[in-house]
PDB file of N, CA and C in Angstrom:
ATOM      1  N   UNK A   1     -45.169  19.800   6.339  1.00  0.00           N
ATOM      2  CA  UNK A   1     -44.314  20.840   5.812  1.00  0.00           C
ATOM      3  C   UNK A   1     -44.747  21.162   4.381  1.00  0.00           C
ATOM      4  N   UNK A   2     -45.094  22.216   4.061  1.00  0.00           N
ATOM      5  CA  UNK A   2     -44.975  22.593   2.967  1.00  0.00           C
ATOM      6  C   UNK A   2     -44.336  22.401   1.916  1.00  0.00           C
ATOM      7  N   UNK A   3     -44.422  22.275   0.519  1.00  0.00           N
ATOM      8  CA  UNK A   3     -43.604  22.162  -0.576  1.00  0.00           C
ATOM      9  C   UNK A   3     -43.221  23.490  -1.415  1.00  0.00           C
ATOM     10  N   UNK A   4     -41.655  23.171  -1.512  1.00  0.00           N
ATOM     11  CA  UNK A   4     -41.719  24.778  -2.314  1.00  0.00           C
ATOM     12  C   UNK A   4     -41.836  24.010  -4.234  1.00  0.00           C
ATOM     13  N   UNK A   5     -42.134  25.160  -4.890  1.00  0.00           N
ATOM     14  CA  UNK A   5     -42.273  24.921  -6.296  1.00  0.00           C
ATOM     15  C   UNK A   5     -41.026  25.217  -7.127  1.00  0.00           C
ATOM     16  N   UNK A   6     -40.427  25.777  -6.683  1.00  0.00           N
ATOM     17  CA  UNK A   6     -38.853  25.773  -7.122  1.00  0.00           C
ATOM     18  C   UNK A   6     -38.004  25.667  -6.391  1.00  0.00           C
ATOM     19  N   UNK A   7     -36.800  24.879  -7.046  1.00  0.00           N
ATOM     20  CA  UNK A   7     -35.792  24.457  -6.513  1.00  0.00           C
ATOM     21  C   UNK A   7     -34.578  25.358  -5.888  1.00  0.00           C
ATOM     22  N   UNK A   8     -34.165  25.409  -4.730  1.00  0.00           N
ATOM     23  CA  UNK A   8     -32.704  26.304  -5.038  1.00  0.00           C
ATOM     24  C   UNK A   8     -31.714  25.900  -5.306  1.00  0.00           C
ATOM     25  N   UNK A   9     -30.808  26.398  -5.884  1.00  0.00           N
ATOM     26  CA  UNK A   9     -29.357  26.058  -6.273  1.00  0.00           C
ATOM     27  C   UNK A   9     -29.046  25.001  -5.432  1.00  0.00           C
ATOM     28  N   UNK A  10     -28.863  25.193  -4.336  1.00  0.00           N
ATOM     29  CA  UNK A  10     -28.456  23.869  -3.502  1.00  0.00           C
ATOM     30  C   UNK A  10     -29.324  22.529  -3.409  1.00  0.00           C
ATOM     31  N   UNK A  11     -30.193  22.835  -3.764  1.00  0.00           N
ATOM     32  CA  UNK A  11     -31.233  21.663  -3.819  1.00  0.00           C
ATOM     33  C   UNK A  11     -31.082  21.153  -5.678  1.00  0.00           C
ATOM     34  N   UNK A  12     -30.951  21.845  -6.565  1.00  0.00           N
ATOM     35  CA  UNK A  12     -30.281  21.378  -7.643  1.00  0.00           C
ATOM     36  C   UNK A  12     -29.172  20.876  -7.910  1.00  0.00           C
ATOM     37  N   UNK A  13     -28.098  21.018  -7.112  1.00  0.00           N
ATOM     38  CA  UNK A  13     -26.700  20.972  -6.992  1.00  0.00           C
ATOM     39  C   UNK A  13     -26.757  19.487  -6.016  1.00  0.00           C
ATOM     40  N   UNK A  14     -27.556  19.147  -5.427  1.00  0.00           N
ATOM     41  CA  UNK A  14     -27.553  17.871  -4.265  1.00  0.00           C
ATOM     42  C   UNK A  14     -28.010  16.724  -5.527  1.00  0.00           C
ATOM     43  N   UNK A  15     -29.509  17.465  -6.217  1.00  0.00           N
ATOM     44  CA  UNK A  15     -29.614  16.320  -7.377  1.00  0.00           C
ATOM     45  C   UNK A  15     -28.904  16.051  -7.979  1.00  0.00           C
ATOM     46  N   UNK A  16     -27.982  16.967  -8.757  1.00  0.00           N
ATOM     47  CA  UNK A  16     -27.226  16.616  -9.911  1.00  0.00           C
ATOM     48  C   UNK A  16     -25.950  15.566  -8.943  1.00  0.00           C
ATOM     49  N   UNK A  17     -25.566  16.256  -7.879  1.00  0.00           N
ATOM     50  CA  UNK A  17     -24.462  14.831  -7.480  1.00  0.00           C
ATOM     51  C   UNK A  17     -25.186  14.061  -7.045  1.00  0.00           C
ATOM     52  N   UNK A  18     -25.994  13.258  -6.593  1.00  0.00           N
ATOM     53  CA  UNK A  18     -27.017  12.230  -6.788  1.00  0.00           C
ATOM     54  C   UNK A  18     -27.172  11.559  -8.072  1.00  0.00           C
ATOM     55  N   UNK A  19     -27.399  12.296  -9.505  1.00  0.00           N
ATOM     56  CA  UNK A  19     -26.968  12.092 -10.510  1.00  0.00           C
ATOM     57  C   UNK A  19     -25.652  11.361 -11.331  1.00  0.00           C
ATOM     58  N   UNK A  20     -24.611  12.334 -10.543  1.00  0.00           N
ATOM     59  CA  UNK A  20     -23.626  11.847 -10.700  1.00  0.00           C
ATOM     60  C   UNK A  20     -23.176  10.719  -9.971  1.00  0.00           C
ATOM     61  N   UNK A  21     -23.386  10.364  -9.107  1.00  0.00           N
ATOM     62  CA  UNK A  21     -23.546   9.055  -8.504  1.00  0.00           C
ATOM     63  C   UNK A  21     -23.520   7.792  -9.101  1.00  0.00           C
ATOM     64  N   UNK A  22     -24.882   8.038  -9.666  1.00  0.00           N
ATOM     65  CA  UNK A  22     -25.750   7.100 -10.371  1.00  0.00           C
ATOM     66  C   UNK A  22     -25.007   6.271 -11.663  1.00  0.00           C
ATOM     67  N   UNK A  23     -24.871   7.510 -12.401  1.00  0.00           N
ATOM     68  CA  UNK A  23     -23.943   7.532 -13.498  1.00  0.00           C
ATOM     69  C   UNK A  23     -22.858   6.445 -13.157  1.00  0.00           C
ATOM     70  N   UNK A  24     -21.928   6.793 -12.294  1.00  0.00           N
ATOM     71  CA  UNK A  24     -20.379   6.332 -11.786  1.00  0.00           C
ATOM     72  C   UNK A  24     -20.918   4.924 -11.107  1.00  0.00           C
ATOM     73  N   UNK A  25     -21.830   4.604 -10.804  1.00  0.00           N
ATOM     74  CA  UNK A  25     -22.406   3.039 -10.029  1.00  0.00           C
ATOM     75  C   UNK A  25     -22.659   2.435 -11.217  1.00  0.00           C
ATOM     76  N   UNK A  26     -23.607   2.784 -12.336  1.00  0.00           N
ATOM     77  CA  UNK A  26     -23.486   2.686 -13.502  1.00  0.00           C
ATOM     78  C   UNK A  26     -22.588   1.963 -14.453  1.00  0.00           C
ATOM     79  N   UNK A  27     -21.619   2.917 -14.657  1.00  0.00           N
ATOM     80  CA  UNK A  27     -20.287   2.353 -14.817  1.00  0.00           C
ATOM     81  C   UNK A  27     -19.499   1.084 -14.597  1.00  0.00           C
ATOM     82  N   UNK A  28     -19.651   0.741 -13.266  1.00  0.00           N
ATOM     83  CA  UNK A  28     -18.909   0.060 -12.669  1.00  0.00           C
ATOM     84  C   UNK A  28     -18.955  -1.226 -13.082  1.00  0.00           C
ATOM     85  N   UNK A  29     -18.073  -2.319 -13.502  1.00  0.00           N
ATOM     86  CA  UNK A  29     -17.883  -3.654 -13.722  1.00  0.00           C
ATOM     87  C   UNK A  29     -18.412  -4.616 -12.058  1.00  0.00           C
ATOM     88  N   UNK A  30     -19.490  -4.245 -11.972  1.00  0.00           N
ATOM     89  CA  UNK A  30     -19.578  -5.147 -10.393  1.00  0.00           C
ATOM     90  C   UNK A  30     -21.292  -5.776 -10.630  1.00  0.00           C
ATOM     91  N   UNK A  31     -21.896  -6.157  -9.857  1.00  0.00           N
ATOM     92  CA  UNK A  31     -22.946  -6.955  -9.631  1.00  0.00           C
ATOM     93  C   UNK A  31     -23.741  -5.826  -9.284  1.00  0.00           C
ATOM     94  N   UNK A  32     -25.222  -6.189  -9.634  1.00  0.00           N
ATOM     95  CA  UNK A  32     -26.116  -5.155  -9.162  1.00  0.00           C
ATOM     96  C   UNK A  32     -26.482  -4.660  -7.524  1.00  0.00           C
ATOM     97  N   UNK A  33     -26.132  -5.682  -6.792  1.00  0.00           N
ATOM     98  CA  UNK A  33     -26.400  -5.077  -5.380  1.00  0.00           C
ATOM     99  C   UNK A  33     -24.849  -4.361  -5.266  1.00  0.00           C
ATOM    100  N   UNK A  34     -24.010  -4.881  -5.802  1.00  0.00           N
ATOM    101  CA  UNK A  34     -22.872  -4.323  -5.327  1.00  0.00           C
ATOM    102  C   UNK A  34     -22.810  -2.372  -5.578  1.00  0.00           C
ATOM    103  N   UNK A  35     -23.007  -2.725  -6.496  1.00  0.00           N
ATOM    104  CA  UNK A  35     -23.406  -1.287  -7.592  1.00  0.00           C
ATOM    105  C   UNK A  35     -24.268  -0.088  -6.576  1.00  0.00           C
ATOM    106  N   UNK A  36     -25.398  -0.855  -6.335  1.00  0.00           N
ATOM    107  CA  UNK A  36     -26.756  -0.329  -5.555  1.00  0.00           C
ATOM    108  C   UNK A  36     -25.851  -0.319  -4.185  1.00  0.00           C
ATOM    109  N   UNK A  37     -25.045  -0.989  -3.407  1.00  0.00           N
ATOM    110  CA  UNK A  37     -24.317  -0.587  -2.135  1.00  0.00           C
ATOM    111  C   UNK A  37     -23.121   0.278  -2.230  1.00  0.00           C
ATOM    112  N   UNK A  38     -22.751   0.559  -3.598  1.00  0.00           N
ATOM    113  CA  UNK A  38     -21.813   1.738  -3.461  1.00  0.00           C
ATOM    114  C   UNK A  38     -22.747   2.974  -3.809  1.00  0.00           C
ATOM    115  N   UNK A  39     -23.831   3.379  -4.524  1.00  0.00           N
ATOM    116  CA  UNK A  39     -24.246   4.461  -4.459  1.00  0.00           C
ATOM    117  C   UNK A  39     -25.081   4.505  -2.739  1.00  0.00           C
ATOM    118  N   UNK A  40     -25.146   3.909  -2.039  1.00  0.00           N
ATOM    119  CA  UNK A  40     -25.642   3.796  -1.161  1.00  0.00           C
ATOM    120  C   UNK A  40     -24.527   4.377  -0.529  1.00  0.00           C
ATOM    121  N   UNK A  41     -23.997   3.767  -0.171  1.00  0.00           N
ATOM    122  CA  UNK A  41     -22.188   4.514   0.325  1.00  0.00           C
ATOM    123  C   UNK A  41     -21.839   6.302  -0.191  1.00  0.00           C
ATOM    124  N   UNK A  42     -22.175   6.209  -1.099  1.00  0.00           N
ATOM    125  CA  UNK A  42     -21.296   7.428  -1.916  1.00  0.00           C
ATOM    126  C   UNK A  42     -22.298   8.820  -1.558  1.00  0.00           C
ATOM    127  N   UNK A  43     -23.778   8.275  -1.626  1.00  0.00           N
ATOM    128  CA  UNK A  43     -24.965   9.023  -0.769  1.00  0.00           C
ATOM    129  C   UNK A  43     -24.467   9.548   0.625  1.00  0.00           C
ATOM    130  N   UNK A  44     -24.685   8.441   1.821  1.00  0.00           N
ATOM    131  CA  UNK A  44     -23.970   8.743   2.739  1.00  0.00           C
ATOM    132  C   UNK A  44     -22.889   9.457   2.768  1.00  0.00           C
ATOM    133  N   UNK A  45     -21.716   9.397   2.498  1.00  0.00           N
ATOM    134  CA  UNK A  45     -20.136   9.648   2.605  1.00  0.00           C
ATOM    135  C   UNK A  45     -20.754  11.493   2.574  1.00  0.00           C
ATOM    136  N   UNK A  46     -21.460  11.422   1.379  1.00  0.00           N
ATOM    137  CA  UNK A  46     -21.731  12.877   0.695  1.00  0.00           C
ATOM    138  C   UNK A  46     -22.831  13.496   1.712  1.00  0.00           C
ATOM    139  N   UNK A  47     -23.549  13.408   2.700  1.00  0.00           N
ATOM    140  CA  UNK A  47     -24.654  13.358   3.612  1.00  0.00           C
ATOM    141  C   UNK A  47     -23.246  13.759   5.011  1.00  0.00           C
ATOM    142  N   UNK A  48     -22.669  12.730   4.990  1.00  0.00           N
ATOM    143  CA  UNK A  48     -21.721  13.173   6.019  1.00  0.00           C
ATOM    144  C   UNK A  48     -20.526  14.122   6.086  1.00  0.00           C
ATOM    145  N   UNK A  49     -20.565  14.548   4.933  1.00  0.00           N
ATOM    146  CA  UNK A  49     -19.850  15.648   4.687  1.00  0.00           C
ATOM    147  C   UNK A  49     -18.470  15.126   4.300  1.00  0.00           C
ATOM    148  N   UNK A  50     -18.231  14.130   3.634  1.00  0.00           N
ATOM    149  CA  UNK A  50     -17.143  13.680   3.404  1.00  0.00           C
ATOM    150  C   UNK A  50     -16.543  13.268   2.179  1.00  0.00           C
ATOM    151  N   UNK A  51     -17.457  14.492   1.260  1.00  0.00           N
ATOM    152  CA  UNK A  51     -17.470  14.077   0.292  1.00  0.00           C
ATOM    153  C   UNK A  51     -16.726  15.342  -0.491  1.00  0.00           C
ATOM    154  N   UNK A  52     -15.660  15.485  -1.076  1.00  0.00           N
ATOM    155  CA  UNK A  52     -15.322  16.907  -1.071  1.00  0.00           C
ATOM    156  C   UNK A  52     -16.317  17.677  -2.179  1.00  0.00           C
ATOM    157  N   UNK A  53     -16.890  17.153  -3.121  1.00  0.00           N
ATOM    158  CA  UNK A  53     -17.954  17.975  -3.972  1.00  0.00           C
ATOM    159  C   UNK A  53     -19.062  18.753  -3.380  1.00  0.00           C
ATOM    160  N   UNK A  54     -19.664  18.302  -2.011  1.00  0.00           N
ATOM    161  CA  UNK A  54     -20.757  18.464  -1.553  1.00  0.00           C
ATOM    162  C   UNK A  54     -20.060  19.262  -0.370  1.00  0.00           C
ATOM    163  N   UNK A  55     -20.963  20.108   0.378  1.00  0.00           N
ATOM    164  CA  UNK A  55     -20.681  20.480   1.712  1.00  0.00           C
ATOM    165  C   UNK A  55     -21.654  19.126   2.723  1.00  0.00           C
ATOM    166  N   UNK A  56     -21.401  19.529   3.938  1.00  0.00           N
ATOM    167  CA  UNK A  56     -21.868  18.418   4.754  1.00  0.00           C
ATOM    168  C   UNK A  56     -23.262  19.098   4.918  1.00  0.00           C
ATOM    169  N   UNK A  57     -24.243  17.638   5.252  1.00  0.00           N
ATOM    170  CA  UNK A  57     -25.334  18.658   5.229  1.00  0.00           C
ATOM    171  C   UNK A  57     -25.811  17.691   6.765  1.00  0.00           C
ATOM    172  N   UNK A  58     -27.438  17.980   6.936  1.00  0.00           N
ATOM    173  CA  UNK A  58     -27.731  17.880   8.569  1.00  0.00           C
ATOM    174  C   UNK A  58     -29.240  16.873   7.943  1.00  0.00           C
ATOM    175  N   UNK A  59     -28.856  16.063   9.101  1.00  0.00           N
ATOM    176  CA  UNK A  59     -30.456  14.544   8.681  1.00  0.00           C
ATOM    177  C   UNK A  59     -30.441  14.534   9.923  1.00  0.00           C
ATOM    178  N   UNK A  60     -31.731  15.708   9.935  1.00  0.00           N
ATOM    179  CA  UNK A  60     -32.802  15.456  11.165  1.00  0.00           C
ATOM    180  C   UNK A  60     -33.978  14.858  11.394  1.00  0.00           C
ATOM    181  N   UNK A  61     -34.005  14.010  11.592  1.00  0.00           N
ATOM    182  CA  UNK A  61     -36.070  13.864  11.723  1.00  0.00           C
ATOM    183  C   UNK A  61     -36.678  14.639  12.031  1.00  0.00           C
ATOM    184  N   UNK A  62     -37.970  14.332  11.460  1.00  0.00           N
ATOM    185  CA  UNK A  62     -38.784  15.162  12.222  1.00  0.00           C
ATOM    186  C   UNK A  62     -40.142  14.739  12.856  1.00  0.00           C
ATOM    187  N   UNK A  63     -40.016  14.990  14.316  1.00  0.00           N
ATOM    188  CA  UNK A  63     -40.978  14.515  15.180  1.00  0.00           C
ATOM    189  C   UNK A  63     -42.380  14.999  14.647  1.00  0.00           C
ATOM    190  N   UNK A  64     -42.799  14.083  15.549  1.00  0.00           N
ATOM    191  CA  UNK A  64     -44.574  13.895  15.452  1.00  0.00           C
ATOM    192  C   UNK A  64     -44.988  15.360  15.940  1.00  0.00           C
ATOM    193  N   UNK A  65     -44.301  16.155  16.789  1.00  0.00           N
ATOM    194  CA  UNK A  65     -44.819  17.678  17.306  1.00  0.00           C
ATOM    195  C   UNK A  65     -43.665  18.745  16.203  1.00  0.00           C
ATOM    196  N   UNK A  66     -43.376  17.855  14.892  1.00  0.00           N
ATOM    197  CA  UNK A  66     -43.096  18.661  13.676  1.00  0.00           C
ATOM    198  C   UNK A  66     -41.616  19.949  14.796  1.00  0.00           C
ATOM    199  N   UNK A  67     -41.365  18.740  15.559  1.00  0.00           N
ATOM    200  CA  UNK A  67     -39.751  19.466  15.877  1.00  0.00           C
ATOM    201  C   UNK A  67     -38.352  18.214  15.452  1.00  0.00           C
ATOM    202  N   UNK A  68     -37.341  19.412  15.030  1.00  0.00           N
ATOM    203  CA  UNK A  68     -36.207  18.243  14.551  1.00  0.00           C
ATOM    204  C   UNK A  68     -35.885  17.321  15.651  1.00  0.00           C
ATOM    205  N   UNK A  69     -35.417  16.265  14.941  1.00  0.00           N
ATOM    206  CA  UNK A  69     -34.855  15.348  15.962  1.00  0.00           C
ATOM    207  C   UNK A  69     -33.300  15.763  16.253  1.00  0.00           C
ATOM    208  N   UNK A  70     -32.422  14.775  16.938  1.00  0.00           N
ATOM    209  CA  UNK A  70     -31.059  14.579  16.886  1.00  0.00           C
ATOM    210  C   UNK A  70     -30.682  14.412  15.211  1.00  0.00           C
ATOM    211  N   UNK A  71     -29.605  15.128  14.912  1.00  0.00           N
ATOM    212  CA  UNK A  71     -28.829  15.101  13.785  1.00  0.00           C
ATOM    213  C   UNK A  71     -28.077  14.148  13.586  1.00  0.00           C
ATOM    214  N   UNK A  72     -28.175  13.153  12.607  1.00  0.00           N
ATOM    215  CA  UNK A  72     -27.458  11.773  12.888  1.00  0.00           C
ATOM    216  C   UNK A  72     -26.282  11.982  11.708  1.00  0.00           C
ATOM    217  N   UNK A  73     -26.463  12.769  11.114  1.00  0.00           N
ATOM    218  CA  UNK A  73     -24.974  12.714   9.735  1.00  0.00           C
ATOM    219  C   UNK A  73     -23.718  12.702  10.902  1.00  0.00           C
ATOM    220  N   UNK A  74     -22.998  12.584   9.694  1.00  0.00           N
ATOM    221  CA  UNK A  74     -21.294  12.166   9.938  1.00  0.00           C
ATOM    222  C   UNK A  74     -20.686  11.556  10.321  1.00  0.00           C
ATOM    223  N   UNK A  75     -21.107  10.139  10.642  1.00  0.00           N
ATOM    224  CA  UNK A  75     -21.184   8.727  10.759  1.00  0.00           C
ATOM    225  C   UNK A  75     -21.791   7.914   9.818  1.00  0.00           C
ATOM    226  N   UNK A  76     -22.406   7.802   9.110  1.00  0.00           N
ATOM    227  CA  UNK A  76     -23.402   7.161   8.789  1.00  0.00           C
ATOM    228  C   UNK A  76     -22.962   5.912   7.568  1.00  0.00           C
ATOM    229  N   UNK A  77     -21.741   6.832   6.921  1.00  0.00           N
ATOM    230  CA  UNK A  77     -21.300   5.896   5.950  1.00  0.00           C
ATOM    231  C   UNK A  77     -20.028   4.696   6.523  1.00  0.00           C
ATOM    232  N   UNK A  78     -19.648   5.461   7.888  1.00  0.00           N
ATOM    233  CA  UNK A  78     -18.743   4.141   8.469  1.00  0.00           C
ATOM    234  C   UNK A  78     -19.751   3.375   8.909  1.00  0.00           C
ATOM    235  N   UNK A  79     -21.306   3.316   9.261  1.00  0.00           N
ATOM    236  CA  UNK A  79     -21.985   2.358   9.963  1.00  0.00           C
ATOM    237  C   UNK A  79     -22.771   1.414   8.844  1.00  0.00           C
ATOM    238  N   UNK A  80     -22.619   2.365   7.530  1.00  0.00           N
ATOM    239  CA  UNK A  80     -23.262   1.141   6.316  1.00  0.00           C
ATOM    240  C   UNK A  80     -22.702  -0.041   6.438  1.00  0.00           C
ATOM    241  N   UNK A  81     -21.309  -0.189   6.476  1.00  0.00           N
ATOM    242  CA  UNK A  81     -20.959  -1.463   6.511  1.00  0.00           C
ATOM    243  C   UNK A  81     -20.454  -2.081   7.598  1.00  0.00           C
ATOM    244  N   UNK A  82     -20.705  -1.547   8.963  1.00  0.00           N
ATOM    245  CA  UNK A  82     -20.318  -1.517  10.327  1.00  0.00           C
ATOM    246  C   UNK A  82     -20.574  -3.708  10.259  1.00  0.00           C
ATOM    247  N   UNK A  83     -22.123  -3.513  10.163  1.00  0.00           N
ATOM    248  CA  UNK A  83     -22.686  -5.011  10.072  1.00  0.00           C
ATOM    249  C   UNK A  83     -23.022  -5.666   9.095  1.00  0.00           C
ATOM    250  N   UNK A  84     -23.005  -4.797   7.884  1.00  0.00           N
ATOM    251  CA  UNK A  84     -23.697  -5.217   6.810  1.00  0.00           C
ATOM    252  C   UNK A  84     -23.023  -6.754   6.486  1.00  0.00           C
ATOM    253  N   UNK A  85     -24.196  -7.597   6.007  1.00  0.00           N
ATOM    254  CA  UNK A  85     -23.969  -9.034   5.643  1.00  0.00           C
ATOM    255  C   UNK A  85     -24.553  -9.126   3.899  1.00  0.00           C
TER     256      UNK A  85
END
């Protein structure tokens, strides 16, 4: 796939809450994995559309014949910690 050279609004707007993320994990009085598993969380949540800042967005793969896969968002942040140890 090609790369574009500028960003669009929505692709600036995904960094900056990514950003903001960071920041707010940052913050937090907790341990470093702990920290690193809530922006991990807060990624997801925001991926699954459950994030009210963000709209929901779509995580497709993409196959080896460069076609999408199945769309796996909107689950993803109840399954971070489904097993997690």
């Amino acid at each position: 796939m090609a790369k574009k050279e500028i960003p669009t609004a929505m692709e600036k707007r995904f960094i900056s809450e990514i950003r903001n993320k960071i920041d707010y994990c940052l913050e937090q009085d907790r341990t470093t994995k702990e920290k690193l598993q809530l922006l991990a969380f807060g990624i997801l949540v925001m991926l699954d559309g459950e994030d009210t800042s963000f709209p929901p967005c779509s995580v497709q793969p993409i196959e080896e014949n460069d076609k999408l896969g199945e769309d796996i968002a909107g689950n993803l942040h109840n399954l971070f910690y489904a097993d997690y140890k």
